[in-house]
Protein backbone atom coordinates (compact mmCIF):
# COMPACT_ATOMS: atom_id res chain seq x y z
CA UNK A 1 -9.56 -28.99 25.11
CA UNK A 2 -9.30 -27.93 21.94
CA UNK A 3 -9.17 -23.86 21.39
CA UNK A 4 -8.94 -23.60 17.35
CA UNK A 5 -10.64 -25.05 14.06
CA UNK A 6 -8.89 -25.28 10.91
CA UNK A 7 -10.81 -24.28 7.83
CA UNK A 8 -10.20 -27.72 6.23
CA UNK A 9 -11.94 -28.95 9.48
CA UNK A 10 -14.95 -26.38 9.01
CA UNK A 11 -15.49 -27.29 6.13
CA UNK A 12 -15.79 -31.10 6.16
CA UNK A 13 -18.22 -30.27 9.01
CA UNK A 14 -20.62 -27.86 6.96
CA UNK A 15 -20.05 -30.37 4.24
CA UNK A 16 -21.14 -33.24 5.82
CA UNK A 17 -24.25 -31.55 7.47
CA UNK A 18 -23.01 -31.70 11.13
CA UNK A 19 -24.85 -29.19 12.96
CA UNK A 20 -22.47 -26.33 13.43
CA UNK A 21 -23.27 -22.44 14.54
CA UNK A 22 -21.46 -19.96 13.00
CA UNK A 23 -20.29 -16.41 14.32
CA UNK A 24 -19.04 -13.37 12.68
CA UNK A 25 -17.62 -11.36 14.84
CA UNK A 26 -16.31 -8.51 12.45
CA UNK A 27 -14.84 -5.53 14.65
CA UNK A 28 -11.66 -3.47 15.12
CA UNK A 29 -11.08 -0.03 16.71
CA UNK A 30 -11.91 2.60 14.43
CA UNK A 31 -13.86 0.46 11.99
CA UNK A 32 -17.61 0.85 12.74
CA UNK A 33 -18.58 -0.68 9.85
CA UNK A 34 -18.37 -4.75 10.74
CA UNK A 35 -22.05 -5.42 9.67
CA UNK A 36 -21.61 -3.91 6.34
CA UNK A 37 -18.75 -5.94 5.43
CA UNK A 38 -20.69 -9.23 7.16
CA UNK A 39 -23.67 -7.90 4.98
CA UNK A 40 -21.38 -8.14 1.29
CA UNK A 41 -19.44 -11.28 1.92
CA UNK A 42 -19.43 -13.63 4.77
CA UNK A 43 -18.97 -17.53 5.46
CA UNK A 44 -22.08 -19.35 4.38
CA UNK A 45 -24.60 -19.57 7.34
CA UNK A 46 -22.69 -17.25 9.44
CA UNK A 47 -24.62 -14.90 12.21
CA UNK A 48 -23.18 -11.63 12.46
CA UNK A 49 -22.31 -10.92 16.22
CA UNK A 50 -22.21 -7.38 17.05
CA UNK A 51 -19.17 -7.00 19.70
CA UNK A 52 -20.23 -3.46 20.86
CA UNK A 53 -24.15 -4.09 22.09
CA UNK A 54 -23.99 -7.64 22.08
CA UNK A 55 -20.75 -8.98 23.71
CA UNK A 56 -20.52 -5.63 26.26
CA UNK A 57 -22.63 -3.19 28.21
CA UNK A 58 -22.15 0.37 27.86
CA UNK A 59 -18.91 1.96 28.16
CA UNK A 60 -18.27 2.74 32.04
CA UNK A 61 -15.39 4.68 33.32
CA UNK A 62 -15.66 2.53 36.65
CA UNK A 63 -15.28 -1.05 33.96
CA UNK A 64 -13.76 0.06 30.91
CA UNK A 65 -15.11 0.47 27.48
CA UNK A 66 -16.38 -2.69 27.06
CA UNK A 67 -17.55 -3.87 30.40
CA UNK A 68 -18.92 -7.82 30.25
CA UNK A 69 -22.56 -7.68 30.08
CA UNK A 70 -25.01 -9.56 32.32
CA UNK A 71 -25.37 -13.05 32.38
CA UNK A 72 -28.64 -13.24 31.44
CA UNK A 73 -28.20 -10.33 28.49
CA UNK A 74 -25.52 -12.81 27.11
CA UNK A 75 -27.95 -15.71 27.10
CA UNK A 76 -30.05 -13.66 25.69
CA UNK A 77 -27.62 -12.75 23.07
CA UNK A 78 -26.71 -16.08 21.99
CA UNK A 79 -30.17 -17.30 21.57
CA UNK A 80 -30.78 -14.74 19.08
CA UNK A 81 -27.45 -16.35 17.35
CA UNK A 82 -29.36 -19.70 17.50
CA UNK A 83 -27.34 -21.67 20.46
CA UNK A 84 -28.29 -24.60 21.68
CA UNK A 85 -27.69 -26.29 24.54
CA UNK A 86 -24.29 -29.17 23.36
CA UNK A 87 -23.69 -26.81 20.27
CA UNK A 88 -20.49 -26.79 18.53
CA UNK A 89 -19.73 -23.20 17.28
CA UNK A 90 -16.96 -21.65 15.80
CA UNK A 91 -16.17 -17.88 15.88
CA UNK A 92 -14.11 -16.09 13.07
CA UNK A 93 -13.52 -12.41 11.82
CA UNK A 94 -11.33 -10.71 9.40
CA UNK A 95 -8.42 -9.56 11.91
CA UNK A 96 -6.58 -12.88 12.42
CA UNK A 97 -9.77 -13.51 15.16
CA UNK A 98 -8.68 -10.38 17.59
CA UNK A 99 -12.23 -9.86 17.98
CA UNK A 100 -13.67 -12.98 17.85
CA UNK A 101 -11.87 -14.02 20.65
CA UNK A 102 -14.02 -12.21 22.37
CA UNK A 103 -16.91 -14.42 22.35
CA UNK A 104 -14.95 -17.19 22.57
CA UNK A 105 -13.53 -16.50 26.12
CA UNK A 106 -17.46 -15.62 27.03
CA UNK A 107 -18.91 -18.72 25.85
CA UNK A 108 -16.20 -20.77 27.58
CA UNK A 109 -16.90 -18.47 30.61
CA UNK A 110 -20.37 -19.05 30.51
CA UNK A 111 -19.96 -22.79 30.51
CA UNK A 112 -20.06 -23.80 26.73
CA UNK A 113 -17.03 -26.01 25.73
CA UNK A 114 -17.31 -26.68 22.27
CA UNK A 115 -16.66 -23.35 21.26
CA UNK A 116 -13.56 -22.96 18.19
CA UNK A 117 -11.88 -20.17 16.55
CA UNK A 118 -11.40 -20.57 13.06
CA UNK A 119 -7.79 -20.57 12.63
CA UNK A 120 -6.78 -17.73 10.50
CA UNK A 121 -10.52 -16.19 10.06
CA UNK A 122 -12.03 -15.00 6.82
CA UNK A 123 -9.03 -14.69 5.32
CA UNK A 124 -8.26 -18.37 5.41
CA UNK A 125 -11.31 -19.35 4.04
CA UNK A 126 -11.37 -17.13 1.24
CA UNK A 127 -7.91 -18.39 0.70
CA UNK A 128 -8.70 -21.64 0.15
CA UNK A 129 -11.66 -20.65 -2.54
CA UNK A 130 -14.16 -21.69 -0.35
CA UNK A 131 -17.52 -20.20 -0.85
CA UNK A 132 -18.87 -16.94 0.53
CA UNK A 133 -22.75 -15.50 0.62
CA UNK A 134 -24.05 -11.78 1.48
CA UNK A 135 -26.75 -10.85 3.42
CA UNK A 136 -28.33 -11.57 6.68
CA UNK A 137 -28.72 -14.78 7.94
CA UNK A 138 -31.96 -14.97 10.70
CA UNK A 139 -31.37 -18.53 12.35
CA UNK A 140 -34.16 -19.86 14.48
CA UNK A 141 -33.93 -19.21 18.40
CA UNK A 142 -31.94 -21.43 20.26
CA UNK A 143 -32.34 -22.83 23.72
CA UNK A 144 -29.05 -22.31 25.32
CA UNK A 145 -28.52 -22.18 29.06
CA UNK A 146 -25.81 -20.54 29.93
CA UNK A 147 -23.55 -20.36 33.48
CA UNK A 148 -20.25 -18.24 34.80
CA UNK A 149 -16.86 -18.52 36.23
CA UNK A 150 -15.40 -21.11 33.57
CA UNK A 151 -12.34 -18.78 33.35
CA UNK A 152 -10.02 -16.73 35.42
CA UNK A 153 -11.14 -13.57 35.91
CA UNK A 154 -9.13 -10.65 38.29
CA UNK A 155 -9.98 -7.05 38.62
CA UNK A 156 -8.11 -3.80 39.36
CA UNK A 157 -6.93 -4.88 42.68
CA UNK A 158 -6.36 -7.80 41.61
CA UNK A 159 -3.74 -6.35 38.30
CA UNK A 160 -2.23 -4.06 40.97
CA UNK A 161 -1.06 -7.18 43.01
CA UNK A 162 -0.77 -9.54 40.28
CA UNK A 163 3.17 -8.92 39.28
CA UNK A 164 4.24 -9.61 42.85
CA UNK A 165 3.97 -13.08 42.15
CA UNK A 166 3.23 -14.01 38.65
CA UNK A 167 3.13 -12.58 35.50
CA UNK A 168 0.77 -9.70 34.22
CA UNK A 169 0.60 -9.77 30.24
CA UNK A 170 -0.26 -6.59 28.43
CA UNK A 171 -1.58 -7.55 25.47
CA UNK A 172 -2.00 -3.77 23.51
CA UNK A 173 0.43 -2.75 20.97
CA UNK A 174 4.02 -2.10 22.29
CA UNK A 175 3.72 2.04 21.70
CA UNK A 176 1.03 2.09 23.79
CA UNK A 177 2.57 0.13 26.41
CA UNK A 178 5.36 2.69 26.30
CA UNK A 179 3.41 5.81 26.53
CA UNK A 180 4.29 6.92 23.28
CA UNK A 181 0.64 7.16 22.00
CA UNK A 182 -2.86 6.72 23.30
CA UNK A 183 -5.85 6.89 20.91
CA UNK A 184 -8.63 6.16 23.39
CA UNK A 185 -7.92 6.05 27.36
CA UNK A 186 -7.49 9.11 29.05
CA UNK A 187 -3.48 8.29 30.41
CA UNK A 188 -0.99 6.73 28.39
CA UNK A 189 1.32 3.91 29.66
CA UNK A 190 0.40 0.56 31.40
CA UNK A 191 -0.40 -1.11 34.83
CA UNK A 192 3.00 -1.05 37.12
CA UNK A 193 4.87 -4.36 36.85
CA UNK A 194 2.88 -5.48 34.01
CA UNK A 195 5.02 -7.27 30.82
CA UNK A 196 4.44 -6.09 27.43
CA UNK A 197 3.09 -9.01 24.76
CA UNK A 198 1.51 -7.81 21.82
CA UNK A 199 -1.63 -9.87 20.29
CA UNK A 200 0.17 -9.26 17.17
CA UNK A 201 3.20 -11.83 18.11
CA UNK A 202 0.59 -14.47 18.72
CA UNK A 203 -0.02 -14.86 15.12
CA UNK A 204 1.74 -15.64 11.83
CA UNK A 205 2.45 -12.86 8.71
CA UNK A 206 -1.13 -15.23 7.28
CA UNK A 207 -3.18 -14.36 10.47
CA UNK A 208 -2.79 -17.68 11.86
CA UNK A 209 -1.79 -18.53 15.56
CA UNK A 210 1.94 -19.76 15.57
CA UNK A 211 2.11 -23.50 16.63
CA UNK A 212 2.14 -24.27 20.13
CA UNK A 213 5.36 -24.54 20.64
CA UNK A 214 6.57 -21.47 19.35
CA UNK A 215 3.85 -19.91 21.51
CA UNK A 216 5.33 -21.85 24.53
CA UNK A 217 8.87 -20.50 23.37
CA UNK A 218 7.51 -16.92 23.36
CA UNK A 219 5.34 -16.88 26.72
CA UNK A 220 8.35 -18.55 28.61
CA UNK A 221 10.96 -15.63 27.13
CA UNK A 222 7.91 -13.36 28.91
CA UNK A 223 8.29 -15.06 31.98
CA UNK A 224 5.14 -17.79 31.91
CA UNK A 225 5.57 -21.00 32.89
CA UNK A 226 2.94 -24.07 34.25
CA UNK A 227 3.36 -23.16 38.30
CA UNK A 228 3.69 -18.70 37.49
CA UNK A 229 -0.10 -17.26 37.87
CA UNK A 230 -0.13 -15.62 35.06
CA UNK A 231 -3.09 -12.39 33.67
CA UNK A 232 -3.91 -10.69 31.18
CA UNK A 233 -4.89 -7.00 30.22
CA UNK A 234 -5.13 -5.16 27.32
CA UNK A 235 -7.30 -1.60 26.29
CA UNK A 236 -10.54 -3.33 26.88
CA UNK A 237 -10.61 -6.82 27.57
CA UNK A 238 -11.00 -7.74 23.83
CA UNK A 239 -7.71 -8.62 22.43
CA UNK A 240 -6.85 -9.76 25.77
CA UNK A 241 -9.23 -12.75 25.04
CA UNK A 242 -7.07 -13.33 22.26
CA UNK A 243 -4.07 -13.39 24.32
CA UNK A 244 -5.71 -16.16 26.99
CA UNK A 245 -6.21 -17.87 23.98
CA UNK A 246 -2.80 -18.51 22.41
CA UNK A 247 -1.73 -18.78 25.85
CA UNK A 248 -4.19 -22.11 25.96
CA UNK A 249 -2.83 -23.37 22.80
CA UNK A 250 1.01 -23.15 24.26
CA UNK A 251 -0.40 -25.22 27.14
CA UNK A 252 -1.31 -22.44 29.86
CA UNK A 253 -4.01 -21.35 31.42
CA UNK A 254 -4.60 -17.30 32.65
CA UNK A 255 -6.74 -14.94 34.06
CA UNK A 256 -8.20 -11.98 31.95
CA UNK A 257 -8.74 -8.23 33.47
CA UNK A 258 -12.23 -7.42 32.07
CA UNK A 259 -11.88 -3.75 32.49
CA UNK A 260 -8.37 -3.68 31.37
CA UNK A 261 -6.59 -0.06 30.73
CA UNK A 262 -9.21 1.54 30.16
CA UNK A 263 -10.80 1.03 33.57
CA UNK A 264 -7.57 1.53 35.05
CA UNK A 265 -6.85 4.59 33.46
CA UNK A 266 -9.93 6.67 34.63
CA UNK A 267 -9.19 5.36 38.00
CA UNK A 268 -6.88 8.54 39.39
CA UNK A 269 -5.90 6.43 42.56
CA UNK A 270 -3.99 4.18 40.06
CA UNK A 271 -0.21 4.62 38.95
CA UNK A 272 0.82 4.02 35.66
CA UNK A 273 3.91 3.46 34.17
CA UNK A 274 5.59 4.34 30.96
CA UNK A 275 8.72 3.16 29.02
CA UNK A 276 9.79 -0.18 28.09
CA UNK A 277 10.24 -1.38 31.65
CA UNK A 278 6.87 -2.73 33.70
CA UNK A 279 8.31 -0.55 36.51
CA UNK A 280 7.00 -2.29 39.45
């Protein structure tokens, strides 16, 4: 199955009138201002997806900052995007698709296959010259019935066993993995035995995912391999998405933490560890 779209391939599709649904999933931590930049410039029939309200319930200590909403709130959420049942649609934002991803996993959780990321987001496209529109685009409702459990999940327990026997990914930056900083959660460090594998080695100095097989070069030096269960975890089971991602592409599948650190960090009953080595 596959996980990525180029923009060459997006664009013969728009061009050629094949029905396609477009998502703009423009978010980052610390940048609350995604719709305005969706607003001045974005891909030409795009729908702006908003990650906070749309793609998450409210912030929970008990499941993390962005806890996965409801079933039928997400349904509800991607008919107002203009899903239909057999769709393709292809998901893109302006951080090498970091956030994207996130809606991606969820529609592929929730049972819809033909579901892309546009391989090296905006950026790409406005690379290549390709046209861009402001505004909002309104599409009509769409019909789309959406399911669950079409990827791994694990929770807390679940991280707190997983290194035993297989391979726990944490997918944050490596300082934070360390200890050495924490802008958000309330400890600093990461889940006991857990690996550390920054989104940011996933991609290429243009925002593009490497090609598979330097992916499957990098996930094996991590320890991943076709018979190792492997998970993944990062601050809020955003980038994490991105993670299971290029993990697909390299030929693997794994299981994401939805709660991540930040649910496991406001849990006191949990250790965490700190310093470059998981620490099991």
């Amino acid at each position: 199955m596959d996980t990525l779209i180029d923009v060459a391939g997006l664009n013969a599709r728009m061009a050629s009138g094949q029905r396609t649904v477009l998502l703009d999933v423009r978010w980052a931590l610390g940048d609350p201002d995604g719709h305005s930049h969706y607003l001045k410039e974005h891909i030409p029939g795009a729908v702006y997806v908003d990650l906070p309200t749309q793609l998450a319930d409210p912030a929970d200590p008990a499941h993390g900052r962005h806890p996965l909403p409801s079933q039928a709130r997400f349904q509800e959420a991607a008919r107002s995007w203009g899903v239909r049942d057999g769709d393709v649609v292809v998901a893109y934002d302006d951080a090498g698709n970091t956030s994207a991803a996130r809606v991606w996993w969820m529609l592929r959780n929730a049972g819809v296959r033909t579901v892309y990321l546009l391989d090296g987001g905006l950026a790409a496209w406005r690379r290549a010259a390709l046209p861009l529109e402001g505004g909002a685009v309104e599409p009509d409702a769409g019909d789309v019935t959406l399911a669950g459990g079409g990827m791994q999940v694990t929770d807390a327990d679940g991280a707190a066993d997983w290194a035993a026997g297989g391979v726990l990914l944490d997918a944050r930056a490596g300082e934070r993995y360390r200890g050495e900083v924490e802008p958000v959660d309330p400890r600093a460090g990461h889940i006991p035995g857990a690996v550390s594998a920054p989104t940011t080695g996933n991609l290429d100095d243009d925002g593009r995912f490497l090609p598979a097989e330097k992916l499957r070069q990098r996930f094996a030096g991590l320890g991943v391999d076709a018979t190792t269960p492997t998970a993944v975890y990062c601050g809020s089971g955003v980038t994490a998405s991105h993670e299971i991602a290029a993990l697909e592409i390299a030929g693997f599948s794994a299981a994401l933490f939805p709660g991540s650190f930040s649910e496991w960090s406001n849990d006191d009953s949990r250790q965490v560890a700190t310093g470059a080595d998981p620490g099991r």
